[in-house]
C-alpha atoms as a PDB file:
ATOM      1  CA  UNK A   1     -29.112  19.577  16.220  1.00  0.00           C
ATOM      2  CA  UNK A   2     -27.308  18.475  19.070  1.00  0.00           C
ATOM      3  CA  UNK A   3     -24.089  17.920  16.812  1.00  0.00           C
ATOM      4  CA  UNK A   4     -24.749  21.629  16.380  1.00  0.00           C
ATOM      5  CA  UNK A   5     -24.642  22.862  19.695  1.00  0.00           C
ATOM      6  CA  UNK A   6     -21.455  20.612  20.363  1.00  0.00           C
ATOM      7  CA  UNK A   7     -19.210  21.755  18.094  1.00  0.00           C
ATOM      8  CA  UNK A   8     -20.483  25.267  18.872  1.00  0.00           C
ATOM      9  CA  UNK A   9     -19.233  24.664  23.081  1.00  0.00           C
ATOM     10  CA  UNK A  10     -16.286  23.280  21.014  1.00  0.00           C
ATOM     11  CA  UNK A  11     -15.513  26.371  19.396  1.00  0.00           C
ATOM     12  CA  UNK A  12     -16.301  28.522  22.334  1.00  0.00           C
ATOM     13  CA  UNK A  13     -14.200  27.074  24.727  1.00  0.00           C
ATOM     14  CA  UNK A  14     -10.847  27.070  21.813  1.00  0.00           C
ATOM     15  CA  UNK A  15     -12.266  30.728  21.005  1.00  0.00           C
ATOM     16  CA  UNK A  16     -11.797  31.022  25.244  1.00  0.00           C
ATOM     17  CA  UNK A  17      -8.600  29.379  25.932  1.00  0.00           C
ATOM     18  CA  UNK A  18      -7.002  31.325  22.562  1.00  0.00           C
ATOM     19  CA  UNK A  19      -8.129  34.420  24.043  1.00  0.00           C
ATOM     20  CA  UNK A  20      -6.443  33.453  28.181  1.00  0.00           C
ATOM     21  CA  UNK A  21      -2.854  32.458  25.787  1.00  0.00           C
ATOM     22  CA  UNK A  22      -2.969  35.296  24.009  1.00  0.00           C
ATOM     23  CA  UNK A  23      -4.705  37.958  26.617  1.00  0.00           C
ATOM     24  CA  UNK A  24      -1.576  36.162  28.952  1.00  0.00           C
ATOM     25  CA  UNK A  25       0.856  36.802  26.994  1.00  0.00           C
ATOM     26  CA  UNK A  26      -0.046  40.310  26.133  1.00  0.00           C
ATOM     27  CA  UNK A  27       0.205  40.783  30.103  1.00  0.00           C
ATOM     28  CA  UNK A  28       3.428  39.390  29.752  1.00  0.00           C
ATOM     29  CA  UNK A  29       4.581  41.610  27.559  1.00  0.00           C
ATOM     30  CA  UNK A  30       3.142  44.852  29.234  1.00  0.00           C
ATOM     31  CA  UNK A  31       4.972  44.616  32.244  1.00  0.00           C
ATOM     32  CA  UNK A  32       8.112  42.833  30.815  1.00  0.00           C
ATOM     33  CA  UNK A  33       9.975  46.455  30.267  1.00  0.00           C
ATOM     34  CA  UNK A  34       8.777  47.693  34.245  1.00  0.00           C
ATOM     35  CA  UNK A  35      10.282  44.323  35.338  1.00  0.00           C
ATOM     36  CA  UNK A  36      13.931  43.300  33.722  1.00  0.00           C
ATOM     37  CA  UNK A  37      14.058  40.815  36.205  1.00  0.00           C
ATOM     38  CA  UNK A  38      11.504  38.425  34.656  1.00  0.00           C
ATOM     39  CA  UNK A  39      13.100  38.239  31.597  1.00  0.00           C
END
């Protein structure tokens, strides 16, 4: 049981810093075009 609940804080946490990369990069993205600069 508590092997359980491990692996599931294991899997939130990846499930949490996938979605920071990927909600980052999306940012990234949406104000790439407005700013030439960055890029």
């Amino acid at each position: 049981m508590f092997g359980e609940e491990e692996a599931l804080t294991v899997k939130t946490s990846c499930m949490i810093s996938y979605y920071l990369k990927h909600y980052r990069r999306n940012l990234y993205y949406l104000y790439r075009p407005n700013r030439p600069l960055l890029s």
